[in-house]
N, C-alpha and C. Protein backbone atom coordinates (compact mmCIF):
# COMPACT_ATOMS: atom_id res chain seq x y z
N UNK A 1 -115.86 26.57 61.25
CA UNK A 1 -115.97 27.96 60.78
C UNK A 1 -117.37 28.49 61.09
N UNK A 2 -117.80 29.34 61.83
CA UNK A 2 -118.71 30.07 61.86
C UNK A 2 -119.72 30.53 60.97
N UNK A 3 -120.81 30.22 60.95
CA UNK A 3 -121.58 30.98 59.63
C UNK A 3 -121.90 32.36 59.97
N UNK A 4 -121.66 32.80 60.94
CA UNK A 4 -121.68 34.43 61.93
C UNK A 4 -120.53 35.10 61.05
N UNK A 5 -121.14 36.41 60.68
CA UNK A 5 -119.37 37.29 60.36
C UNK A 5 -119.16 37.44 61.51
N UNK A 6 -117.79 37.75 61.63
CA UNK A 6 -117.29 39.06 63.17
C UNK A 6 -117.84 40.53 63.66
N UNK A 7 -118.04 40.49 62.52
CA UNK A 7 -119.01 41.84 62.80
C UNK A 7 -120.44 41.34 63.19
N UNK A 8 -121.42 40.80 62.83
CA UNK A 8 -122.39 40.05 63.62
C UNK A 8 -122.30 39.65 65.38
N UNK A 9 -121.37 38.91 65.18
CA UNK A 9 -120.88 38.66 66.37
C UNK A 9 -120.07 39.70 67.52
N UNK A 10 -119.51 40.64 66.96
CA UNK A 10 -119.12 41.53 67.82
C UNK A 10 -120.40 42.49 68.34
N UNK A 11 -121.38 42.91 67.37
CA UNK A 11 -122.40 43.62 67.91
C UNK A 11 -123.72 43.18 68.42
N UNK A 12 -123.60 41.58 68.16
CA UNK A 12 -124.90 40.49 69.10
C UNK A 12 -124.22 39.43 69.64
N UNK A 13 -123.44 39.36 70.41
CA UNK A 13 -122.94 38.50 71.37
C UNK A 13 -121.77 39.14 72.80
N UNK A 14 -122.45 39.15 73.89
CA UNK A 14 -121.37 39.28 75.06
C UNK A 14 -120.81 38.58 75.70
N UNK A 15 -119.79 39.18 75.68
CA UNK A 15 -119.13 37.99 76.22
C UNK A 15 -118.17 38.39 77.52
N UNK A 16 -118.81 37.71 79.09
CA UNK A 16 -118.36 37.54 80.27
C UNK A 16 -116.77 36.98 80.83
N UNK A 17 -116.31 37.81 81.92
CA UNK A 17 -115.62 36.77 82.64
C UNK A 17 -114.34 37.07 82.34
N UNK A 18 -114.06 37.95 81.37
CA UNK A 18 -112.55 37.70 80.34
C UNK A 18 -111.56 38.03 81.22
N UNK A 19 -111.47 38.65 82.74
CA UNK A 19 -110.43 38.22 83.43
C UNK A 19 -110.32 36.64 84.06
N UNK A 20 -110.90 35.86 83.95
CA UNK A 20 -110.98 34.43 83.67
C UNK A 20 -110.09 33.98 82.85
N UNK A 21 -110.75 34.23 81.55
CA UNK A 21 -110.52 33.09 80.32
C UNK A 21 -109.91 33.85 78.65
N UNK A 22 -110.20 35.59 79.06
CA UNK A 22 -109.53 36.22 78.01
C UNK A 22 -110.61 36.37 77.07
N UNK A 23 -110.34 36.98 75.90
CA UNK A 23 -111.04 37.65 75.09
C UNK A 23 -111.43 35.87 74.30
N UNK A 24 -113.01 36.52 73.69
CA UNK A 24 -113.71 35.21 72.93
C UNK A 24 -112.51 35.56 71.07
N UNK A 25 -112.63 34.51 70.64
CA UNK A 25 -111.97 34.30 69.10
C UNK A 25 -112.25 35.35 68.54
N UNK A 26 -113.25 35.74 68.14
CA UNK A 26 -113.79 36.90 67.38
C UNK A 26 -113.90 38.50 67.99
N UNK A 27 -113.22 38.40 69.11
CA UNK A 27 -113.12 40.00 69.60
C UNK A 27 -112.28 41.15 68.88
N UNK A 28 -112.69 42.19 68.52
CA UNK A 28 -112.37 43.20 68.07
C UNK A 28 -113.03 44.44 68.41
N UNK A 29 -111.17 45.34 68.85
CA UNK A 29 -111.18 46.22 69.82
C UNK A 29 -112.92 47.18 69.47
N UNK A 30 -113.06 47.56 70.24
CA UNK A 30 -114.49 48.51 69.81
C UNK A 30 -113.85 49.95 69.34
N UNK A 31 -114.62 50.35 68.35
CA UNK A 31 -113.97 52.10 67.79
C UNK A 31 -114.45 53.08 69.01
N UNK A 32 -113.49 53.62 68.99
CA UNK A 32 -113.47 55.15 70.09
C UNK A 32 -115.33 55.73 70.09
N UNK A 33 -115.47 55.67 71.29
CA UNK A 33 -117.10 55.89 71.40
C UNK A 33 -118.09 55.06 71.41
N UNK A 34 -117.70 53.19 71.20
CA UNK A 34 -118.56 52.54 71.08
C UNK A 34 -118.68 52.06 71.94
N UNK A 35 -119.66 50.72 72.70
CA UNK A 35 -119.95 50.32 73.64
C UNK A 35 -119.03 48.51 73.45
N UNK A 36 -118.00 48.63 74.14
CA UNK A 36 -117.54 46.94 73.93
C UNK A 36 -118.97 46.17 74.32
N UNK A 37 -117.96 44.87 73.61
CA UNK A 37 -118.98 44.05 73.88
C UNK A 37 -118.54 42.82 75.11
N UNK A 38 -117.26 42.97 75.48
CA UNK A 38 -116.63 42.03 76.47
C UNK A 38 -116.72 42.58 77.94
N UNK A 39 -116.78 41.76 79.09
CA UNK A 39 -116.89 42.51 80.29
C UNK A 39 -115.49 41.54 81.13
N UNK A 40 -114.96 42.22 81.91
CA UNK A 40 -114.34 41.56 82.82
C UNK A 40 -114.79 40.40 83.93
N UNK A 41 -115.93 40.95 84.47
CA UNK A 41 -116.63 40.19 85.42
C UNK A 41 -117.48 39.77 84.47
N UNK A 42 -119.02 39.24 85.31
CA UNK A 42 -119.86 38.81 84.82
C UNK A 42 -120.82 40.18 84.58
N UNK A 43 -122.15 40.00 83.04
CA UNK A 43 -122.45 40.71 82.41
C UNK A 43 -123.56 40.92 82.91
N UNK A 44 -123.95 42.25 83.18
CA UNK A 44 -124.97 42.87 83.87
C UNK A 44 -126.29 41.96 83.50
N UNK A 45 -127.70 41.73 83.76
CA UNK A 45 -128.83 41.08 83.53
C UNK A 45 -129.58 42.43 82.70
N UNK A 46 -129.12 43.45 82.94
CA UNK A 46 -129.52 44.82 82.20
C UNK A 46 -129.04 45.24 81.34
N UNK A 47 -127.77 44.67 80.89
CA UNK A 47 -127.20 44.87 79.63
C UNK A 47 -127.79 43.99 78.62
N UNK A 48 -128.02 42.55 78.90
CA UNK A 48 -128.29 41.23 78.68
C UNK A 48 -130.21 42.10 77.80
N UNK A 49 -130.92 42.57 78.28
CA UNK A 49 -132.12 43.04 78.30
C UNK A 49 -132.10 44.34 77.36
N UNK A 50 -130.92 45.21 77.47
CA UNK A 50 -130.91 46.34 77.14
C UNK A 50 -130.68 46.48 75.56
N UNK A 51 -129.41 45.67 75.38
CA UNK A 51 -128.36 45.37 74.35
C UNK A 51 -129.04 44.09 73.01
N UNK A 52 -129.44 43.36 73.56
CA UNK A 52 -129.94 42.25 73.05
C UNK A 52 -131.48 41.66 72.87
N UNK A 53 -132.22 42.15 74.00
CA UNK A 53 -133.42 41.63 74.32
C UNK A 53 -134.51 42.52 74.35
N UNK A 54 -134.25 43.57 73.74
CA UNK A 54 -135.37 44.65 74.19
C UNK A 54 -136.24 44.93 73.03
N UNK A 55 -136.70 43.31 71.92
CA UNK A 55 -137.66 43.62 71.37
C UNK A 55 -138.06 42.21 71.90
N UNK A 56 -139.27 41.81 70.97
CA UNK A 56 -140.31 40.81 70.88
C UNK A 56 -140.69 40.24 69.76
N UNK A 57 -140.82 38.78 70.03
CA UNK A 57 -141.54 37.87 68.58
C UNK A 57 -143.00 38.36 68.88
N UNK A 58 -143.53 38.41 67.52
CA UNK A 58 -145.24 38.92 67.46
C UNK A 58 -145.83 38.15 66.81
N UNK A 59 -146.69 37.05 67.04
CA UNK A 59 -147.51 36.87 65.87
C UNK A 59 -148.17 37.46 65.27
N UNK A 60 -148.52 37.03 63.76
CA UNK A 60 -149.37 37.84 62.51
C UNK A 60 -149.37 36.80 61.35
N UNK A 61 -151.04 37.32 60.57
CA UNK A 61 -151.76 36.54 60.19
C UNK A 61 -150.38 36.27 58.96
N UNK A 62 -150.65 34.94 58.17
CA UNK A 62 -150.13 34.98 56.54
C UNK A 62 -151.26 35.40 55.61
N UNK A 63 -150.52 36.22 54.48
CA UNK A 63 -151.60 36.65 53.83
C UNK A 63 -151.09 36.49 52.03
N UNK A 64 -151.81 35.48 51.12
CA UNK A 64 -151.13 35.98 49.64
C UNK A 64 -152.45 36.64 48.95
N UNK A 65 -151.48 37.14 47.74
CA UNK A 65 -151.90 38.20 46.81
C UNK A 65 -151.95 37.08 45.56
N UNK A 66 -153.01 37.81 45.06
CA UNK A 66 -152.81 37.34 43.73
C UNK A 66 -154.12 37.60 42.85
N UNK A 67 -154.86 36.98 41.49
CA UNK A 67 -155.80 37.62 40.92
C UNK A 67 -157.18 37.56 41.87
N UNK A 68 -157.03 36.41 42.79
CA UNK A 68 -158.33 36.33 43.62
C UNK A 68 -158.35 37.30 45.30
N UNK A 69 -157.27 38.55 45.04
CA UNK A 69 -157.15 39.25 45.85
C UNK A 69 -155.92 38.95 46.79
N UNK A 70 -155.97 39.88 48.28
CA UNK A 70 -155.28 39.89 48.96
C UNK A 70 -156.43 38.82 50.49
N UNK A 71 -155.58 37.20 50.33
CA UNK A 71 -156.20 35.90 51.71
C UNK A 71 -155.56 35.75 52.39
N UNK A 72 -155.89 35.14 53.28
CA UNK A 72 -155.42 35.02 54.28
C UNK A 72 -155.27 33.70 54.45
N UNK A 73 -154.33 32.84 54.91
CA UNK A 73 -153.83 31.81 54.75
C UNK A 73 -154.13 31.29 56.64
N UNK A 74 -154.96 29.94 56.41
CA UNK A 74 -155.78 29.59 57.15
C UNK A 74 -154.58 28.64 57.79
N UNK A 75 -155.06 28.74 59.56
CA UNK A 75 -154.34 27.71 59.79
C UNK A 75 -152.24 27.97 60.07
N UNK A 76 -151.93 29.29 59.87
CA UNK A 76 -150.87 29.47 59.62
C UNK A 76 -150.39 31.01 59.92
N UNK A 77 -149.46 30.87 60.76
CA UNK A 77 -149.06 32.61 61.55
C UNK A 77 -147.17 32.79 60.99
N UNK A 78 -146.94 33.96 60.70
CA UNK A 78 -145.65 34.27 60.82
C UNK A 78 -145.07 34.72 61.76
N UNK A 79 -143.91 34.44 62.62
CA UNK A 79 -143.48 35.44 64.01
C UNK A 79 -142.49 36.03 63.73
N UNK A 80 -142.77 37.66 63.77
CA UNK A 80 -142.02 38.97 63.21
C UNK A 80 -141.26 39.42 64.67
N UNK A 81 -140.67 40.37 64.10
CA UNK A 81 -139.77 41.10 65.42
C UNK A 81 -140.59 42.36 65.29
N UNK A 82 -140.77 42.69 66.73
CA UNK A 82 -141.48 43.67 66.93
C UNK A 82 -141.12 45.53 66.20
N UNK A 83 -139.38 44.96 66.50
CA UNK A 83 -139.01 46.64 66.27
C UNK A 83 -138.46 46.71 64.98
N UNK A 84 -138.19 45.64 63.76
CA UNK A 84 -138.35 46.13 62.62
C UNK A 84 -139.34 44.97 61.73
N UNK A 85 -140.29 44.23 62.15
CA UNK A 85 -140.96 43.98 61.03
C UNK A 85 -140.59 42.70 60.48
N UNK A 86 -139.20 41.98 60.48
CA UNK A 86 -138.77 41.30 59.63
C UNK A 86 -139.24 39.80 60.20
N UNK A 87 -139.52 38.86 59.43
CA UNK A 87 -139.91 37.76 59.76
C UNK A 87 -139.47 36.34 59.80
N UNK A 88 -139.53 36.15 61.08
CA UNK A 88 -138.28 35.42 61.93
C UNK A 88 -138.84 33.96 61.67
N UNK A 89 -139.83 33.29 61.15
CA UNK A 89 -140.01 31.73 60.66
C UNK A 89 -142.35 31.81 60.31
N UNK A 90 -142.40 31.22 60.17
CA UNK A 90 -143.95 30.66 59.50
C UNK A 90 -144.66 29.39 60.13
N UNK A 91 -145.35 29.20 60.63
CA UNK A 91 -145.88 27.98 61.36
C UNK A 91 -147.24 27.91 61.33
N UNK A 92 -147.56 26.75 61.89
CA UNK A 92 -149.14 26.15 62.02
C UNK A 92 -149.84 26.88 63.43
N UNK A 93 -150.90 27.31 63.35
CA UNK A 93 -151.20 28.27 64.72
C UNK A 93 -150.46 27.27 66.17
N UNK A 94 -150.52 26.20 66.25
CA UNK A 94 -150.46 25.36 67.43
C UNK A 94 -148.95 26.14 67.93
N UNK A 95 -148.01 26.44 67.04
CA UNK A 95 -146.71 27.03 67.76
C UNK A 95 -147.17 28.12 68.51
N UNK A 96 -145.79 27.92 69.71
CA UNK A 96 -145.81 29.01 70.68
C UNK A 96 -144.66 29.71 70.74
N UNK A 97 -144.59 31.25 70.73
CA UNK A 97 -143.32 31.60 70.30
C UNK A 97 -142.75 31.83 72.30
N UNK A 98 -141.34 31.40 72.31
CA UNK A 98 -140.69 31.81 73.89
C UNK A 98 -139.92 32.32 73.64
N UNK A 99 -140.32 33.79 74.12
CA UNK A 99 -139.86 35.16 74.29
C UNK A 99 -138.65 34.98 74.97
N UNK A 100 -137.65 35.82 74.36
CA UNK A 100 -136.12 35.33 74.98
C UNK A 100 -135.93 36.04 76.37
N UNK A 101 -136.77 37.02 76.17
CA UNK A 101 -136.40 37.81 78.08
C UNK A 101 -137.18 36.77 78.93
N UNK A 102 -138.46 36.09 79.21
CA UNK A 102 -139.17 35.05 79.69
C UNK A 102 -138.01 34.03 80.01
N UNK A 103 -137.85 33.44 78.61
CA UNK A 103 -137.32 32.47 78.78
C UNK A 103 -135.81 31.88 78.70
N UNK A 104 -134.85 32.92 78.69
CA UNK A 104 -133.58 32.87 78.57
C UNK A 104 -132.95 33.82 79.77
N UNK A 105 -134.04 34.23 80.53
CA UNK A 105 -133.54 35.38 81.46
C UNK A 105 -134.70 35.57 82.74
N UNK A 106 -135.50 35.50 82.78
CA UNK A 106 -136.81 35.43 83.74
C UNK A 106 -136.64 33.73 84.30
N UNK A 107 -136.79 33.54 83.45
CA UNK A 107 -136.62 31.74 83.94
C UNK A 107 -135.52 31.39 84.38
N UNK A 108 -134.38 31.90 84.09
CA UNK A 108 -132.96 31.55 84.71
C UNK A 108 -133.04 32.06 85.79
N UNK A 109 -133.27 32.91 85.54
CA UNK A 109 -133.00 34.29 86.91
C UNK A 109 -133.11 33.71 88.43
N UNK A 110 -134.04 32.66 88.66
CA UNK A 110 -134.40 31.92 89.64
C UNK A 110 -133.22 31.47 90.25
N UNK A 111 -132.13 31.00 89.44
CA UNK A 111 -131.13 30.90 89.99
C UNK A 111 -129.58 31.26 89.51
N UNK A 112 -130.23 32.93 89.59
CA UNK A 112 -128.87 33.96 89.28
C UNK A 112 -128.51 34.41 90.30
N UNK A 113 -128.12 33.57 91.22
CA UNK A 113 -128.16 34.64 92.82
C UNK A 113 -126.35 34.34 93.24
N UNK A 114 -126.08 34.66 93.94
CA UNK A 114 -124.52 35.32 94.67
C UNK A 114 -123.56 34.57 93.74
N UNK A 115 -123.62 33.43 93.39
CA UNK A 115 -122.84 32.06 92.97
C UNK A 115 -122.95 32.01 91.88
N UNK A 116 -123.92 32.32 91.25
CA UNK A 116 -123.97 32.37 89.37
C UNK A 116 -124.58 33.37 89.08
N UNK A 117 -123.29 33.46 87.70
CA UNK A 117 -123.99 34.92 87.28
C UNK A 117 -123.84 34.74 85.16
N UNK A 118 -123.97 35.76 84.58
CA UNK A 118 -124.26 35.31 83.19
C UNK A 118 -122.95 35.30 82.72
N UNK A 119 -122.33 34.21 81.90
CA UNK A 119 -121.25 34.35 81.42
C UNK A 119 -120.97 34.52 79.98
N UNK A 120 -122.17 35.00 79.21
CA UNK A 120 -121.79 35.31 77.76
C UNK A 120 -123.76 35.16 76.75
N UNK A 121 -123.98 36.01 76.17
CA UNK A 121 -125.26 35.73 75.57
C UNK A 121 -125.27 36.56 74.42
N UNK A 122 -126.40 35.90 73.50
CA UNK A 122 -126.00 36.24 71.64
C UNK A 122 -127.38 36.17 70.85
N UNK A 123 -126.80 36.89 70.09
CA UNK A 123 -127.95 36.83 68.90
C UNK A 123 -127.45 35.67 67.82
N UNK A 124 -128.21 34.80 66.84
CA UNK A 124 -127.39 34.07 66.09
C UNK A 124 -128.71 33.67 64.71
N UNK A 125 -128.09 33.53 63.50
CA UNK A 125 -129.32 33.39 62.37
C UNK A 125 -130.15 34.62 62.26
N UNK A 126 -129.73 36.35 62.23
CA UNK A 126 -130.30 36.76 62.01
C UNK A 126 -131.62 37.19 62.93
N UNK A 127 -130.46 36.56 64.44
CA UNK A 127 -131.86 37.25 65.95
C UNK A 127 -132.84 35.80 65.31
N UNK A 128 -132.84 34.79 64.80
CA UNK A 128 -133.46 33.85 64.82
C UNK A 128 -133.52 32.86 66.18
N UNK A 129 -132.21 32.88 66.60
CA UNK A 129 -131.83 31.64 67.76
C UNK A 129 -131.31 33.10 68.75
N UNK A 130 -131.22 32.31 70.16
CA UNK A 130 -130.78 33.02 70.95
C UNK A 130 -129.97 31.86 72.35
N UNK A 131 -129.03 32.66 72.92
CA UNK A 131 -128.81 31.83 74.24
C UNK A 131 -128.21 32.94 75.37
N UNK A 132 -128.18 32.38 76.28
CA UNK A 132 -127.60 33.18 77.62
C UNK A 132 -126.93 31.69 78.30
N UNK A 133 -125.44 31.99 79.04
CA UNK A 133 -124.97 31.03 79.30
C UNK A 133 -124.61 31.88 81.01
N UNK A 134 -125.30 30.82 81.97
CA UNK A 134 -124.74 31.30 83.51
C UNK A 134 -123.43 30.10 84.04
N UNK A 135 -122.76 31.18 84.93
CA UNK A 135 -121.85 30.35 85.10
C UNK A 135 -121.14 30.72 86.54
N UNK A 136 -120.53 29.80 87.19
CA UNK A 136 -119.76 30.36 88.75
C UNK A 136 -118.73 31.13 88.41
N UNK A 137 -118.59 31.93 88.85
CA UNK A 137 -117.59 33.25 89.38
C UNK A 137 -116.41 32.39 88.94
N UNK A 138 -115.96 31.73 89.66
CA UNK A 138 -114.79 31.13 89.74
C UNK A 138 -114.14 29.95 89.53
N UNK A 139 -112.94 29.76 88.81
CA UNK A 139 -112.89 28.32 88.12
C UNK A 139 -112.63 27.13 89.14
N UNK A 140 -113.15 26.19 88.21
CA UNK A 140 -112.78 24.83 89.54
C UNK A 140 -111.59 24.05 88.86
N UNK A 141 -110.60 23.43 89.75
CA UNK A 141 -109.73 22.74 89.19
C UNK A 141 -109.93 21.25 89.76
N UNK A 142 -109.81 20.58 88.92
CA UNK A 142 -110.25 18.92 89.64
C UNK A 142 -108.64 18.76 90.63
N UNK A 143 -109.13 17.60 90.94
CA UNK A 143 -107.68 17.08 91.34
C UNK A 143 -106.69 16.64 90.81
N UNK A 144 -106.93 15.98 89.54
CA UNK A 144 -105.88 15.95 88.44
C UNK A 144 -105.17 17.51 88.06
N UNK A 145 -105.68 18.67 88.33
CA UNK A 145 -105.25 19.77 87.55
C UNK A 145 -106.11 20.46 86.16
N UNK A 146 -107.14 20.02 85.82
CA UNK A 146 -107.79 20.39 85.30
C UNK A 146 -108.55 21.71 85.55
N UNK A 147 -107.89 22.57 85.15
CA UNK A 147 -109.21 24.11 85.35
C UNK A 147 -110.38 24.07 84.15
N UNK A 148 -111.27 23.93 84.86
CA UNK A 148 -112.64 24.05 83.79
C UNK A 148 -113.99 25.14 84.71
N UNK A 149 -114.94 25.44 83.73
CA UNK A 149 -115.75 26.44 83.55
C UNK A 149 -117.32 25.72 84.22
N UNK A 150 -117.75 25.43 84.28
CA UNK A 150 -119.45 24.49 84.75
C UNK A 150 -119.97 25.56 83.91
N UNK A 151 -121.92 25.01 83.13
CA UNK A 151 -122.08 26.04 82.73
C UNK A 151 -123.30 25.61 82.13
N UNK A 152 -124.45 26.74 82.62
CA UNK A 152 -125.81 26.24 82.06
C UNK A 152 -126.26 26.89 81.15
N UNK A 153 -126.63 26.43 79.91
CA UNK A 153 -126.87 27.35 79.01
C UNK A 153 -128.30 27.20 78.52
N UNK A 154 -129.26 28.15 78.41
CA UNK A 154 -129.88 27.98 78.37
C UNK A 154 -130.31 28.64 76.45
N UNK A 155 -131.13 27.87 75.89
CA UNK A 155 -130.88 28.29 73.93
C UNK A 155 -132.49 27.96 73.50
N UNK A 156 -132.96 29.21 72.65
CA UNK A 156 -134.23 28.92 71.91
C UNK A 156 -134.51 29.64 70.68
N UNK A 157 -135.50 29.57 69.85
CA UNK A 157 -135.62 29.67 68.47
C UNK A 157 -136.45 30.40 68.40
N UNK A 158 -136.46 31.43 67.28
CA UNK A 158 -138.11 31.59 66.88
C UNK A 158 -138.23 31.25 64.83
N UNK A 159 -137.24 30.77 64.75
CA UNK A 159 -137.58 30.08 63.34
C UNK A 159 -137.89 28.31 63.73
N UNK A 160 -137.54 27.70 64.46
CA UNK A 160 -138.14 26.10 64.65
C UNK A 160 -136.53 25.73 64.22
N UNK A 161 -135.64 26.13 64.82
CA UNK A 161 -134.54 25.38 64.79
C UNK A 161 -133.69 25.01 66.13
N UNK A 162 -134.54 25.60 67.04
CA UNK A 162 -133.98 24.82 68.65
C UNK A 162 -135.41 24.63 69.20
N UNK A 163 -135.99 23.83 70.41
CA UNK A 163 -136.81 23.62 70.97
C UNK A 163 -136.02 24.68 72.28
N UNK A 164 -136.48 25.22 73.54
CA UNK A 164 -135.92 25.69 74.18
C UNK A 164 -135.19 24.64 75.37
N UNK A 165 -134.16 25.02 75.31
CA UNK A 165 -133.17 23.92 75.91
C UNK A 165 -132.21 24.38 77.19
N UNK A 166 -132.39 23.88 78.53
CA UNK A 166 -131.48 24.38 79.24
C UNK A 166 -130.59 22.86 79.61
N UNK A 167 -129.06 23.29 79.39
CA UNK A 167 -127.89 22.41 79.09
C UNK A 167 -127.05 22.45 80.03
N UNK A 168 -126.64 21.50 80.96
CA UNK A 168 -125.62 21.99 82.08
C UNK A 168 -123.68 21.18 80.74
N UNK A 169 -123.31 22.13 80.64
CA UNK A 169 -121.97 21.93 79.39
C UNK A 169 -120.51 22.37 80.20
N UNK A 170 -119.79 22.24 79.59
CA UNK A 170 -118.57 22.78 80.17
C UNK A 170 -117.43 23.61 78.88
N UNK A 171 -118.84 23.51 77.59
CA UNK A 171 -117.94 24.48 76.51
C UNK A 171 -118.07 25.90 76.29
N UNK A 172 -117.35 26.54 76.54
CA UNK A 172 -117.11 28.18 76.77
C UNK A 172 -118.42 28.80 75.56
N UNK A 173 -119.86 29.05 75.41
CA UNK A 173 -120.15 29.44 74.33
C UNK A 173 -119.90 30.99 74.14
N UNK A 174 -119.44 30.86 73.46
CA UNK A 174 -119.09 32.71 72.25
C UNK A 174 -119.84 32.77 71.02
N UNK A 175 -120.10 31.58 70.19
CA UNK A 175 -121.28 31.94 68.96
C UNK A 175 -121.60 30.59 68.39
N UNK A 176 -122.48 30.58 67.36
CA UNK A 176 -122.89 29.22 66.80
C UNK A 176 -122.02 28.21 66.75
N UNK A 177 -120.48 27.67 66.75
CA UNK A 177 -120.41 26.87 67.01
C UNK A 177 -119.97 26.12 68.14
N UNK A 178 -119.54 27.03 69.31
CA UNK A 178 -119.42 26.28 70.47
C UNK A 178 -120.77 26.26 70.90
N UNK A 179 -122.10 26.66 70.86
CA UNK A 179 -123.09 26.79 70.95
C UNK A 179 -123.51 25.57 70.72
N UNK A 180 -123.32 24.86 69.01
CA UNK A 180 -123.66 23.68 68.81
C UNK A 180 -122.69 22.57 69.48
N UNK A 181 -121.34 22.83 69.67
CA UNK A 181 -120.39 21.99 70.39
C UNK A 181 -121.39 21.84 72.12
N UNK A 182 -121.72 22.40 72.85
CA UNK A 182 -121.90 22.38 73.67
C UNK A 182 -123.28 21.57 73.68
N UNK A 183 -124.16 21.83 73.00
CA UNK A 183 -125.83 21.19 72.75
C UNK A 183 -125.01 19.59 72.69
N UNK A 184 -123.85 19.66 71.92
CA UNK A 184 -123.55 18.01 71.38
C UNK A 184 -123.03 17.08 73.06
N UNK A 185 -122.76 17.86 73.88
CA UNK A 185 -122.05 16.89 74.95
C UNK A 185 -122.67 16.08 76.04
N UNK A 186 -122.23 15.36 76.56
CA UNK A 186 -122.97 14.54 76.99
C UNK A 186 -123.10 14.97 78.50
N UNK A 187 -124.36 15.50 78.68
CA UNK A 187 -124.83 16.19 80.33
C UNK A 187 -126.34 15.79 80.40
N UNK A 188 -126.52 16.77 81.82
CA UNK A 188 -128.17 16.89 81.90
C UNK A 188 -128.48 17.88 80.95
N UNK A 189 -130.26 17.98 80.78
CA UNK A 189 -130.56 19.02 80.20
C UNK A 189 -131.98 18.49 79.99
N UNK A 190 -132.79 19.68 79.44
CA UNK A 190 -134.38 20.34 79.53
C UNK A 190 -134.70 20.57 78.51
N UNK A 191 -135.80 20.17 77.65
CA UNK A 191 -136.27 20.65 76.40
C UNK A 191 -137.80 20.32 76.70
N UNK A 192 -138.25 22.01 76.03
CA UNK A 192 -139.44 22.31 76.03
C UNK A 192 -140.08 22.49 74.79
N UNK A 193 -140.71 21.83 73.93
CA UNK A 193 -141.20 22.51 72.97
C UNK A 193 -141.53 23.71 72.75
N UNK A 194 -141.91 24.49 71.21
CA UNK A 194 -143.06 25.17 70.97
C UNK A 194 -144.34 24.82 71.22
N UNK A 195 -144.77 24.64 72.05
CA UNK A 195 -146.30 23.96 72.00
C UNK A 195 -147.08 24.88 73.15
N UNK A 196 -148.60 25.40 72.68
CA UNK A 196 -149.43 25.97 73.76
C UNK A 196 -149.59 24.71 74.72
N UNK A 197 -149.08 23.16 74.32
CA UNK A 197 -148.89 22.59 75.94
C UNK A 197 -147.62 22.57 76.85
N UNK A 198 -146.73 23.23 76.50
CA UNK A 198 -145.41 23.36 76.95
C UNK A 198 -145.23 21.75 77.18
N UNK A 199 -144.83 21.02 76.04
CA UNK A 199 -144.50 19.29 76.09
C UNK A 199 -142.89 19.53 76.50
N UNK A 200 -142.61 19.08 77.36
CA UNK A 200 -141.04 18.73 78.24
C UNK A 200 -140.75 17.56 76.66
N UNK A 201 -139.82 17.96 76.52
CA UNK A 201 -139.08 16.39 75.40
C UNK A 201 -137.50 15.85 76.06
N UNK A 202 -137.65 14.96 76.79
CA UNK A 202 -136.53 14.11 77.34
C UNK A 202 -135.65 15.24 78.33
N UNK A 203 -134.93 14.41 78.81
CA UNK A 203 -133.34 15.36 79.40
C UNK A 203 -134.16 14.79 81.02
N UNK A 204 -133.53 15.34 81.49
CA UNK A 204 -133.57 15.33 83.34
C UNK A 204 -133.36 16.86 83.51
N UNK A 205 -133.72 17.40 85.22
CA UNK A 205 -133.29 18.74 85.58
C UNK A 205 -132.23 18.93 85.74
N UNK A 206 -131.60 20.29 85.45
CA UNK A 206 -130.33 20.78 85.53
C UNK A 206 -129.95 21.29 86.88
N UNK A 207 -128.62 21.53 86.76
CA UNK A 207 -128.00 22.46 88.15
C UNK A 207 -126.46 22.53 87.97
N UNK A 208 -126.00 23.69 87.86
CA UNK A 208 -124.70 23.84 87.50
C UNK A 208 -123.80 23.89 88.80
């Protein structure tokens, strides 16, 4: 079960491809005048930016109140969202926040060209976590008969609940839990810390 309502999910998550594979679980029709959230083909890199990505984590100082005034709490930053304020996790200065257009879309992008394109990307926890999933145009069927999806997903945090992770998976993500189904399977994959040293933590390179 999802900890996402449908409504969450219908207005921060797109979802690619659906002459493929059909509408994601949680689709509901959009009201007269609104902007769906499903695409037939694959989902513009400008919608992806427009729709989803067009604020920023900010750092800013911590500060408490109390009879010995308004301090500042040493050693320790909160990372807010730029366009309303609200505050997305608390850390030790050493964290580094990765900006989801950088790093879920600038960094992919390298290899968004004729053959892969984005097949579904989301907001999740309150714009806490984020992912963008690329994927080939077209399905492959093994030789047994198997039609399946290839699929790199790339997922990061700004509360300290993903390291940034790019995952080569084969589970369709639509919201937090094929999201976590997919982190669980057994592939290649890339993890980068929060760290001003960008520390790599295990996996091998990807390629879908």
């Amino acid at each position: 079960m999802s900890k996402e309502t449908s409504e969450w999910l219908n207005n921060n998550v797109l979802i690619g491809f659906t002459d493929k594979r059909g509408h994601a679980w949680h689709y509901r029709a959009s009201a007269q005048g609104s902007e769906p959230n499903h695409y037939a083909g694959a989902i513009p890199v400008a919608d992806v930016q427009r729709r989803l990505f067009h604020w920023t984590a900010e750092p800013e100082p911590v500060l408490v109140a109390g009879k010995f005034g308004l301090r500042r709490v040493p050693n320790k930053q909160a990372i807010t969202a730029s366009d309303t304020g609200d505050v997305l996790g608390i850390f030790a200065d050493g964290y580094t926040v990765h900006q989801y257009q950088e790093w879920l879309l600038d960094k992919v992008g390298t290899i968004l060209d004729d053959g892969l394109s984005i097949g579904s990307a989301g907001l999740l926890r309150d714009r806490r976590q984020a992912w963008v999933s690329v994927e080939v145009p077209e399905n492959i069927t093994t030789p047994e008969g198997v039609e399946f999806r290839p699929n790199l997903v790339a997922c990061t945090s700004h509360d300290g609940s993903l390291a940034t992770t790019y995952k080569r998976t084969v589970t369709n993500v639509v919201c937090d839990n094929t999201m976590s189904a997919g982190l669980r399977e057994y592939g290649q994959q890339f993890k980068v810390k929060h760290s001003k040293r960008l520390i790599p933590i295990g996996g091998v390179g990807v390629g879908v």
